[in-house]
PDB file of N, CA and C in Angstrom:
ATOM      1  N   UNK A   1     128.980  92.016  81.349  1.00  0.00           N
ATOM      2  CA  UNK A   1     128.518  91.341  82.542  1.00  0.00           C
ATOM      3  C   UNK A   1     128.552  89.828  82.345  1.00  0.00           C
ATOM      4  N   UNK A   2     128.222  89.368  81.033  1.00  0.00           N
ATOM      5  CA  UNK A   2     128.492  87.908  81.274  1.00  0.00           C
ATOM      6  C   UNK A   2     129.837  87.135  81.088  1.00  0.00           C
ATOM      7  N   UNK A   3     130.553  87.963  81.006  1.00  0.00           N
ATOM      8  CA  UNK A   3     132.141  87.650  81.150  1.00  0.00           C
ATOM      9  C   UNK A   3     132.621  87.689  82.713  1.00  0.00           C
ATOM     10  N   UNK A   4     132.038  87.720  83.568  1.00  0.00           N
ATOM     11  CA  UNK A   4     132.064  87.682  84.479  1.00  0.00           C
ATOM     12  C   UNK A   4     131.647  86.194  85.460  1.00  0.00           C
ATOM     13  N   UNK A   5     132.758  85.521  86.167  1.00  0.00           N
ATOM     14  CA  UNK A   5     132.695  84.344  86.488  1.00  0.00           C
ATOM     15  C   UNK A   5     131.691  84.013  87.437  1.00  0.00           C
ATOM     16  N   UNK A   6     131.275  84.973  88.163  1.00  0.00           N
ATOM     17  CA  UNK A   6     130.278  84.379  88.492  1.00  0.00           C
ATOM     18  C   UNK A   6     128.913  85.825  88.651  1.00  0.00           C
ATOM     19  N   UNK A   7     127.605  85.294  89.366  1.00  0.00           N
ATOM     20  CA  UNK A   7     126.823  86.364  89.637  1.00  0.00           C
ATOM     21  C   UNK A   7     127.223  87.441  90.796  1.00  0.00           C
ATOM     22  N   UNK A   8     127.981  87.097  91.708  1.00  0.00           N
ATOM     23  CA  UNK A   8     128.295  87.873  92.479  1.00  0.00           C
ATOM     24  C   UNK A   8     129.737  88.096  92.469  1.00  0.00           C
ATOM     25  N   UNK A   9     130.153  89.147  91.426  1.00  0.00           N
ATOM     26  CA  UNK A   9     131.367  89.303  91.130  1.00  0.00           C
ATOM     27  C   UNK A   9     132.259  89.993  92.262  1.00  0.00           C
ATOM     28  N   UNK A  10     131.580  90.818  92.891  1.00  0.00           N
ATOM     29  CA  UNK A  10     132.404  91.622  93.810  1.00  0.00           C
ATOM     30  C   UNK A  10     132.260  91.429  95.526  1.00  0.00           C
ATOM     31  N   UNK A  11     131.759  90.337  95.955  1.00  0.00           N
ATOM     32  CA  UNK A  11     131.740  89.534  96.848  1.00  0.00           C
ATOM     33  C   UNK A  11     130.781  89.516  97.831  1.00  0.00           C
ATOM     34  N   UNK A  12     130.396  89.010  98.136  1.00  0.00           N
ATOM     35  CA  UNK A  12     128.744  88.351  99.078  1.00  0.00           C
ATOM     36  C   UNK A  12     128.676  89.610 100.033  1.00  0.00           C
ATOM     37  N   UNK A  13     129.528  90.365 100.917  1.00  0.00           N
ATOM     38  CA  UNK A  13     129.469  91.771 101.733  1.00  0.00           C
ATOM     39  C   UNK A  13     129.258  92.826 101.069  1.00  0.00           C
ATOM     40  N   UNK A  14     129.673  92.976  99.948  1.00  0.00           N
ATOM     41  CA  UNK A  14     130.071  94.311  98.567  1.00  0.00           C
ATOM     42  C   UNK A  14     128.252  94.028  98.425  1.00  0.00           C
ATOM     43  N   UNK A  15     127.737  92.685  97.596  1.00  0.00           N
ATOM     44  CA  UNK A  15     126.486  92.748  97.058  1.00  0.00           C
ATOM     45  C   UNK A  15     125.851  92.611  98.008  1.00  0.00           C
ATOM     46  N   UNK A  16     125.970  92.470  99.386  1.00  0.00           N
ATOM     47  CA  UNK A  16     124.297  92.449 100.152  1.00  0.00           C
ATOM     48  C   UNK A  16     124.696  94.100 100.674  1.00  0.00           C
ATOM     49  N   UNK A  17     125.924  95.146 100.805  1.00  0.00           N
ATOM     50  CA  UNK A  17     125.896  96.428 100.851  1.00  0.00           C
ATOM     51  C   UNK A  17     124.822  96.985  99.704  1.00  0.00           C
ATOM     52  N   UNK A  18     125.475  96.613  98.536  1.00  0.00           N
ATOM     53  CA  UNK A  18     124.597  96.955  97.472  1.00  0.00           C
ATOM     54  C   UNK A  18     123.277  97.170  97.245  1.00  0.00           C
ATOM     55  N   UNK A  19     122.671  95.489  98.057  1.00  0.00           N
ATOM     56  CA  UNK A  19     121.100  95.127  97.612  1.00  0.00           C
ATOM     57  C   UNK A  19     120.497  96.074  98.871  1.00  0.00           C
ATOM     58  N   UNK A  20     121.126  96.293 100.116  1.00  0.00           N
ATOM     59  CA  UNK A  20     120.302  97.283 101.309  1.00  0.00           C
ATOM     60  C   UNK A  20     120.294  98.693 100.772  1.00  0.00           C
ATOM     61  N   UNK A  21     121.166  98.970  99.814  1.00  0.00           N
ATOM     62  CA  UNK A  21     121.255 100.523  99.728  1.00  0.00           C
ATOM     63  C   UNK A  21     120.572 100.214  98.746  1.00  0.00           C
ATOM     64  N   UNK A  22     119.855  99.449  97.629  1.00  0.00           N
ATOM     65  CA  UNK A  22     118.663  99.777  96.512  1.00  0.00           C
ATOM     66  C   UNK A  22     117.584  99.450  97.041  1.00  0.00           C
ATOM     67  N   UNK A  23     117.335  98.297  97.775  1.00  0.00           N
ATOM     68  CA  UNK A  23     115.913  98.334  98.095  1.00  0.00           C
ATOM     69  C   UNK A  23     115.947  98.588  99.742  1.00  0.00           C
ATOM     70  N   UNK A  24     116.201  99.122 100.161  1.00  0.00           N
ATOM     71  CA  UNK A  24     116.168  99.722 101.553  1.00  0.00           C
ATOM     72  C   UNK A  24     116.319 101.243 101.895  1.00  0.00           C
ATOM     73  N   UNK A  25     117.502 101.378 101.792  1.00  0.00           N
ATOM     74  CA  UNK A  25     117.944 103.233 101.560  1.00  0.00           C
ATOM     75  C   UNK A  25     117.345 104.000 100.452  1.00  0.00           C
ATOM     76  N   UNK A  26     117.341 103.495  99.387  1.00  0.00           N
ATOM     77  CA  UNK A  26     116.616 103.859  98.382  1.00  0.00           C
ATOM     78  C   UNK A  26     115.309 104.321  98.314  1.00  0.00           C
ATOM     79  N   UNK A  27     114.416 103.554  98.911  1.00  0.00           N
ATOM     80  CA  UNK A  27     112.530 104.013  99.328  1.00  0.00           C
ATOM     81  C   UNK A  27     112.716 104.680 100.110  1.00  0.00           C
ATOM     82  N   UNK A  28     113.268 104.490 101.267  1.00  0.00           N
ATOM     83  CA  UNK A  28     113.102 105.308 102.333  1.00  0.00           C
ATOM     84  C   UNK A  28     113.748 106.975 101.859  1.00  0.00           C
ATOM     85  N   UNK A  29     114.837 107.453 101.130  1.00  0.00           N
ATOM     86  CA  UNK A  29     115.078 108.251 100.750  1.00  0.00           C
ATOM     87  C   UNK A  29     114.492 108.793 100.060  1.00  0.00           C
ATOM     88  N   UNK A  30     113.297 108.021  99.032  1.00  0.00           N
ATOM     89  CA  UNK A  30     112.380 108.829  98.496  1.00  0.00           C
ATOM     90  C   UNK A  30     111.419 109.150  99.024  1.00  0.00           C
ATOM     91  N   UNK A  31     110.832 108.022 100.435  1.00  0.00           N
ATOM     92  CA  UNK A  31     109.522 108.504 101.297  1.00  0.00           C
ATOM     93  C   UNK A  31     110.403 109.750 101.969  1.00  0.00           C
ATOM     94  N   UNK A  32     111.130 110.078 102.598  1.00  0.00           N
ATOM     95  CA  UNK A  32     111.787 110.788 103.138  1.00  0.00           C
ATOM     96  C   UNK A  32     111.620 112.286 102.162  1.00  0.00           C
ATOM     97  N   UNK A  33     112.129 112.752 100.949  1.00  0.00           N
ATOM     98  CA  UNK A  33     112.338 113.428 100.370  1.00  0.00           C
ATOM     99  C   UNK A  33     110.483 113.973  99.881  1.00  0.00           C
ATOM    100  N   UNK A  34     109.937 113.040  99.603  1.00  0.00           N
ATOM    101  CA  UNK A  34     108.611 113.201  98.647  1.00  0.00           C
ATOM    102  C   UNK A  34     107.912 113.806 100.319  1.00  0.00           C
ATOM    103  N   UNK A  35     108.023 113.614 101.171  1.00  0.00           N
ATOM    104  CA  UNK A  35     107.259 114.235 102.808  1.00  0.00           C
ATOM    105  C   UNK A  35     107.825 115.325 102.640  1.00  0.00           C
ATOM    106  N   UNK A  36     109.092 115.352 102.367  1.00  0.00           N
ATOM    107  CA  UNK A  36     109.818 117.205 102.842  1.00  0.00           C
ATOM    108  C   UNK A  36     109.247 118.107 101.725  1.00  0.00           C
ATOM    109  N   UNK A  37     108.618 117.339 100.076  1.00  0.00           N
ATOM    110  CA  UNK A  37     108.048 118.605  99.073  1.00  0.00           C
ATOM    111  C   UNK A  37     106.980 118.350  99.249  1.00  0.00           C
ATOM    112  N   UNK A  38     105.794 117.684 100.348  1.00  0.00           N
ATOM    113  CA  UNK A  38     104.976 117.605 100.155  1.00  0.00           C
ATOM    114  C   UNK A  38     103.468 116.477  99.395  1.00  0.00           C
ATOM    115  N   UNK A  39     104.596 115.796  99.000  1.00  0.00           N
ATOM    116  CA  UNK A  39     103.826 114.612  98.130  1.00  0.00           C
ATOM    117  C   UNK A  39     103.020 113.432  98.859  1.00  0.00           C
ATOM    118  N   UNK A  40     101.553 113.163  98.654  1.00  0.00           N
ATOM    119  CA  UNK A  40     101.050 112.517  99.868  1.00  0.00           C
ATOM    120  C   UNK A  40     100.220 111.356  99.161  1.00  0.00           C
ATOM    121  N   UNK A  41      99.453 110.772  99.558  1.00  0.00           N
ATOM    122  CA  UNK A  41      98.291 110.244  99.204  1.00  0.00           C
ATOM    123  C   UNK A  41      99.190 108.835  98.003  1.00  0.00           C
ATOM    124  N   UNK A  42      98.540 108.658  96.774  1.00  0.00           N
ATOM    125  CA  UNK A  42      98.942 107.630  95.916  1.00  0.00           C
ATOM    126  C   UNK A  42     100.024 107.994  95.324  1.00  0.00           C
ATOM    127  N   UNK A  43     100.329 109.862  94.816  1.00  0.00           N
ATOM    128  CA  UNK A  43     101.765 109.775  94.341  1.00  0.00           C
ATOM    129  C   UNK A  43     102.890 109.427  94.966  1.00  0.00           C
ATOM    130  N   UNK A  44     102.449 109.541  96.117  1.00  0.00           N
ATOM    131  CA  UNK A  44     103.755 109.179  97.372  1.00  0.00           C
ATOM    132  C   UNK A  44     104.172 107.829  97.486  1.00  0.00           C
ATOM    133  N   UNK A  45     102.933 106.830  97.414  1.00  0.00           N
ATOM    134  CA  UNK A  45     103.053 105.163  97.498  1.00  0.00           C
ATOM    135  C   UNK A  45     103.982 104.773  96.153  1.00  0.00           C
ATOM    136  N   UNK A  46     103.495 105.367  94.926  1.00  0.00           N
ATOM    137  CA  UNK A  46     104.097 105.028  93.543  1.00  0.00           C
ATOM    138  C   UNK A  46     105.930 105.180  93.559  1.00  0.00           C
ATOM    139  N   UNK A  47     105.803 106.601  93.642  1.00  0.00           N
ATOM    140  CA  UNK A  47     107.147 106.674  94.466  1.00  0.00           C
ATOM    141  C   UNK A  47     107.782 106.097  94.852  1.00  0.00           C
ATOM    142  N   UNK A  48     107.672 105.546  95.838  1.00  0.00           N
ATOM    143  CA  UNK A  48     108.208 104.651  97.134  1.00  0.00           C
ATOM    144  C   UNK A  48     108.196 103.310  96.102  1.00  0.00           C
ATOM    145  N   UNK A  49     107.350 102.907  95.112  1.00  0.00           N
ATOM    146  CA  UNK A  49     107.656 101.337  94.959  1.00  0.00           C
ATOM    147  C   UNK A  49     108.343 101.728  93.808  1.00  0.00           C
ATOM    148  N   UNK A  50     108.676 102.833  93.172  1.00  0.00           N
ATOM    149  CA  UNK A  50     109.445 103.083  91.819  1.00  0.00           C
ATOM    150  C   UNK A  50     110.710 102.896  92.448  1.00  0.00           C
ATOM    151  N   UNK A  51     111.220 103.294  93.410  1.00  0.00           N
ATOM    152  CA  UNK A  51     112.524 103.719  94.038  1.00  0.00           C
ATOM    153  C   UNK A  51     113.070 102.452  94.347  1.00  0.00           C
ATOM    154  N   UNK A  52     112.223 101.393  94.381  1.00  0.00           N
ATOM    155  CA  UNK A  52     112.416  99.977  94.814  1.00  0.00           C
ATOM    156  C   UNK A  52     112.647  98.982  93.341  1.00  0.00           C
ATOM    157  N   UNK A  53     111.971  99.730  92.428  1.00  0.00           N
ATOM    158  CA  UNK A  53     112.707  98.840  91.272  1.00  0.00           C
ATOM    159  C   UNK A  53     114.018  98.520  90.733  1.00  0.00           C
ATOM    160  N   UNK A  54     114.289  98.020  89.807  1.00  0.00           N
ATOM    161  CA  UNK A  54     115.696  97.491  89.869  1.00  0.00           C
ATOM    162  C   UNK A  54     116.088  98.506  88.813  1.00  0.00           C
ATOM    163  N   UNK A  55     117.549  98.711  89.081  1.00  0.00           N
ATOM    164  CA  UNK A  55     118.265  99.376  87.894  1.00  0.00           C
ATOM    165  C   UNK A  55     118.377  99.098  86.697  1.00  0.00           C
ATOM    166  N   UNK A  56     118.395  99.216  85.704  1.00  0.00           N
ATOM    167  CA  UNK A  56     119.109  98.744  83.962  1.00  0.00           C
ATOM    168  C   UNK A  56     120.484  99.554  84.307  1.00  0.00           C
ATOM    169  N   UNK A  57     120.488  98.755  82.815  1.00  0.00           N
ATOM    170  CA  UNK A  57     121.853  98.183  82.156  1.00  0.00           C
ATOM    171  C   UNK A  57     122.799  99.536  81.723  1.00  0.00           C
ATOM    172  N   UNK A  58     122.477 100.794  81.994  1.00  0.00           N
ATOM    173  CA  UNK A  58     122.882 101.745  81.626  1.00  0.00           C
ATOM    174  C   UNK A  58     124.119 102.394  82.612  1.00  0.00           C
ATOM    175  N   UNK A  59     123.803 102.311  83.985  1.00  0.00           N
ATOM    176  CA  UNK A  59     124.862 102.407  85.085  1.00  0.00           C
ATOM    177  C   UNK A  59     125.843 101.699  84.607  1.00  0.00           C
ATOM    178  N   UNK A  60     125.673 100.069  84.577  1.00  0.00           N
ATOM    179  CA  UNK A  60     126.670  99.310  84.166  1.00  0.00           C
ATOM    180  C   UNK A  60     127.168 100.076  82.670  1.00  0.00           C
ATOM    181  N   UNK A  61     126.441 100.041  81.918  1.00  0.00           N
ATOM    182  CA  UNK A  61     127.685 100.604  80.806  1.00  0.00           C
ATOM    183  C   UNK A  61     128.765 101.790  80.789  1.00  0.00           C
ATOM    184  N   UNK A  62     128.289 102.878  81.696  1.00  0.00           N
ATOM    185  CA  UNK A  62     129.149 104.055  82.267  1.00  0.00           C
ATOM    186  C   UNK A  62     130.286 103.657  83.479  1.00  0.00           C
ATOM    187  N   UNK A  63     129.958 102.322  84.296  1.00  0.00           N
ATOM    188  CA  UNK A  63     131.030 102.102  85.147  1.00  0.00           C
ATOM    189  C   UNK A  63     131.613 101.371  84.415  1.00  0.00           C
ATOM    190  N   UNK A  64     131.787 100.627  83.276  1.00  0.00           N
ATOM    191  CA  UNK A  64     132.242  99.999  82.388  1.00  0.00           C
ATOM    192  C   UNK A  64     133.208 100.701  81.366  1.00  0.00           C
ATOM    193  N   UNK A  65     132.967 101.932  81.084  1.00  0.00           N
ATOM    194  CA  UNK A  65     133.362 102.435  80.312  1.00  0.00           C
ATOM    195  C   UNK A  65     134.453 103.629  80.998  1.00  0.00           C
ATOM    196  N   UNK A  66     134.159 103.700  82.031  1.00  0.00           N
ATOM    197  CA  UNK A  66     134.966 104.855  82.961  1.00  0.00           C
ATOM    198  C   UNK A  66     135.630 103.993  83.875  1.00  0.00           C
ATOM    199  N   UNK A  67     135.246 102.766  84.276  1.00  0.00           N
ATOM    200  CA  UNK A  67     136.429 102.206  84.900  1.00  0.00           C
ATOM    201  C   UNK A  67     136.327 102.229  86.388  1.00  0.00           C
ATOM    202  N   UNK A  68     134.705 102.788  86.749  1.00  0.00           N
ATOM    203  CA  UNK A  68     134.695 103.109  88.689  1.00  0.00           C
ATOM    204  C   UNK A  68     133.752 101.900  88.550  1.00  0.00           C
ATOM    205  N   UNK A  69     134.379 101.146  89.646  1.00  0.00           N
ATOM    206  CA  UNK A  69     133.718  99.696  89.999  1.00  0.00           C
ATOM    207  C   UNK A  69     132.565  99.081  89.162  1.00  0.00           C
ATOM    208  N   UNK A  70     133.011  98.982  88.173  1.00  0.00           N
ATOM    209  CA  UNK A  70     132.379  97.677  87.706  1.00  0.00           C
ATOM    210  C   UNK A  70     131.804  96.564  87.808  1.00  0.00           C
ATOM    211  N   UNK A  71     132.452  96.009  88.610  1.00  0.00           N
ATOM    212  CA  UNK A  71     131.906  94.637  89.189  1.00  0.00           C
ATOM    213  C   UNK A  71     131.154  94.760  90.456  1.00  0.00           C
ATOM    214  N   UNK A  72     131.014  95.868  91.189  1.00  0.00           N
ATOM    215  CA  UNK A  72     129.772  96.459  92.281  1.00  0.00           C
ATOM    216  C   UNK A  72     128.296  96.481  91.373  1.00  0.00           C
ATOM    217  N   UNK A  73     128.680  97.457  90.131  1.00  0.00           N
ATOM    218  CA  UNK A  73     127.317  97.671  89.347  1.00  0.00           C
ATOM    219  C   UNK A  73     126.888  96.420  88.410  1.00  0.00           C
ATOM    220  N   UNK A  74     127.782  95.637  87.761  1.00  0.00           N
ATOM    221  CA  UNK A  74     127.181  93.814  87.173  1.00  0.00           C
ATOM    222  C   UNK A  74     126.457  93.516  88.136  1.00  0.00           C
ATOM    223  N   UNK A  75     127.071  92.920  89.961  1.00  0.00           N
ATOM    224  CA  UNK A  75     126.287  92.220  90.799  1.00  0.00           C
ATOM    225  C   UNK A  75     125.034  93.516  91.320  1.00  0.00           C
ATOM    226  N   UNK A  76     124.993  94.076  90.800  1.00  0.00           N
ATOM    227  CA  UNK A  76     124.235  94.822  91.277  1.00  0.00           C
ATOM    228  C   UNK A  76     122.854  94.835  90.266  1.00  0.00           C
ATOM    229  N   UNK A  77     123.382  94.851  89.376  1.00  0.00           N
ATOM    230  CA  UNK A  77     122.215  95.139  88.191  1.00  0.00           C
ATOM    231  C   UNK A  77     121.637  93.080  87.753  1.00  0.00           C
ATOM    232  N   UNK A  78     122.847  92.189  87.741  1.00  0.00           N
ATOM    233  CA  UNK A  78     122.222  90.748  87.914  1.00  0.00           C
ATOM    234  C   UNK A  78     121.459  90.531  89.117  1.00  0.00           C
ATOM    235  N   UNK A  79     122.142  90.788  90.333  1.00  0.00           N
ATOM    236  CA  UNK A  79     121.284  90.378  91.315  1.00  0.00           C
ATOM    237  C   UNK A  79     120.107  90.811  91.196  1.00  0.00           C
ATOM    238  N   UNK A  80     119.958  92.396  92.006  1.00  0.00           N
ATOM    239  CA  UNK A  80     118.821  93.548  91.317  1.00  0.00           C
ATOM    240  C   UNK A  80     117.757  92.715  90.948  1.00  0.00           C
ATOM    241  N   UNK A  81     118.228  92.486  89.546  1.00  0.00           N
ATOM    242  CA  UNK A  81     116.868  91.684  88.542  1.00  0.00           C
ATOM    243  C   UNK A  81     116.141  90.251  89.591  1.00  0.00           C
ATOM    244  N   UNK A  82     117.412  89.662  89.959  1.00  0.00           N
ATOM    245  CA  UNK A  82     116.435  88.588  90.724  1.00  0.00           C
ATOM    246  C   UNK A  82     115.770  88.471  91.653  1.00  0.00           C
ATOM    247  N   UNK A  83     116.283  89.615  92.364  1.00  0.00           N
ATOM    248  CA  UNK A  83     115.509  89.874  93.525  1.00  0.00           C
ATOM    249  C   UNK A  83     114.745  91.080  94.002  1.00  0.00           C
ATOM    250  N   UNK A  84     114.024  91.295  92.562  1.00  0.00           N
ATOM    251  CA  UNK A  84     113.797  92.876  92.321  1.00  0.00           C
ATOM    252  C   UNK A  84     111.684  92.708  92.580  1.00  0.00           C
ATOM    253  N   UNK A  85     111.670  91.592  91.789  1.00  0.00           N
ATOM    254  CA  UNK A  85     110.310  91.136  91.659  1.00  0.00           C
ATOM    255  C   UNK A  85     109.379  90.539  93.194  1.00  0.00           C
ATOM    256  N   UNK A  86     110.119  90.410  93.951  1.00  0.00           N
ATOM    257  CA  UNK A  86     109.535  89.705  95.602  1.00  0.00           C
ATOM    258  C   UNK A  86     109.672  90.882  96.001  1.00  0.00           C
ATOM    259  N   UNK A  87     110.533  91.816  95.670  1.00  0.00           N
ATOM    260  CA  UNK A  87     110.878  92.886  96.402  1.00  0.00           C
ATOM    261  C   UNK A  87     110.037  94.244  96.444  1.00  0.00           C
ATOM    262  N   UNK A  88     109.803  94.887  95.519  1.00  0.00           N
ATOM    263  CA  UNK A  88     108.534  95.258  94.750  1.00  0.00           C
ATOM    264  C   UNK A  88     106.932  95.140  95.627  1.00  0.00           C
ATOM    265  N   UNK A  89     106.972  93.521  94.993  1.00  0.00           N
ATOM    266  CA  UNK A  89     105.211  93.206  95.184  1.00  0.00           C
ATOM    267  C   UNK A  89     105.294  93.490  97.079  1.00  0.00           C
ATOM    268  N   UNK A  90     106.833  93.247  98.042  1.00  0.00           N
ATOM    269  CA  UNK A  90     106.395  93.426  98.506  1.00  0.00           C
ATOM    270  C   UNK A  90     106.019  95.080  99.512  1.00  0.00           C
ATOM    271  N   UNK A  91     106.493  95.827  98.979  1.00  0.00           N
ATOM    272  CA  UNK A  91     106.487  97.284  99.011  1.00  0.00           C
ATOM    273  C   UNK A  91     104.964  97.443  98.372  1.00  0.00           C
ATOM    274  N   UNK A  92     104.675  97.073  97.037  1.00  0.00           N
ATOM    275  CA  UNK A  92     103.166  97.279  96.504  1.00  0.00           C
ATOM    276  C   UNK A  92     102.557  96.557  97.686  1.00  0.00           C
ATOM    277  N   UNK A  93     102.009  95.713  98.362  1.00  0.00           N
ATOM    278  CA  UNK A  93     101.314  95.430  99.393  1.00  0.00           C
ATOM    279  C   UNK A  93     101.278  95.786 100.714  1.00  0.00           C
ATOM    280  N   UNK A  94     102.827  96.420 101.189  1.00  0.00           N
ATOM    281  CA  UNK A  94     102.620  97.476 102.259  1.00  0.00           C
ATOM    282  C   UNK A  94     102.315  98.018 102.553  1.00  0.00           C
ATOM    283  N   UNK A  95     102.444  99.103 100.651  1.00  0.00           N
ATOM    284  CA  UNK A  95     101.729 100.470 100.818  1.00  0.00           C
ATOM    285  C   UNK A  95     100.245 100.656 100.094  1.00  0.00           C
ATOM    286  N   UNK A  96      99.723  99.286 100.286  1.00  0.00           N
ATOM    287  CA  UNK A  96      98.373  98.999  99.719  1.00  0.00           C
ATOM    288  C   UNK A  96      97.757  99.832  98.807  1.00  0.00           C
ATOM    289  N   UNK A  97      98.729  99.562  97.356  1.00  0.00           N
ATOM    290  CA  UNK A  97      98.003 100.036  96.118  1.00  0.00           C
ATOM    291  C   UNK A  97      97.531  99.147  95.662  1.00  0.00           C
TER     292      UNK A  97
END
């Protein structure tokens, strides 16, 4: 990843696709899923802000190593990190834990 010229390697449309489908599609797919088995109350909130955290470095090493978009999962896992922390606190204060 740091061979990579810049932070948004795979281009400003590719990474804001990216950043809506982790912290957007992502919670909601788990509030979505955790309602259909039943899960309510505080495990459900935890949930929902886990699903919102950022990825590691491990995706990137398997698209790295297999060769399926790479440079989707770098800007994904750099960005991610920077904008993982506003993103978070603000899901933890929505769902008032």
């Amino acid at each position: 990843m740091a061979s990579r010229p810049s932070i948004i390697a795979c281009g400003t449309r590719m990474a804001a696709v990216a950043m809506i489908m982790k912290f957007i599609t992502g919670p909601a797919l788990m509030a979505a899923s955790s309602i259909a088995i039943g899960l309510r109350g505080k495990l459900f909130r935890v949930a929902v802000v886990q699903a919102a955290l950022p990825q590691g470095i491990v995706p990137f090493v398997f698209a790295k190593e297999y060769n399926v978009h790479p440079d989707v999962l770098s800007t994904g896992v750099l960005f991610g990190m920077l904008i993982a922390l506003p993103i978070a606190l603000a899901y933890y204060f929505l769902l008032a834990l």
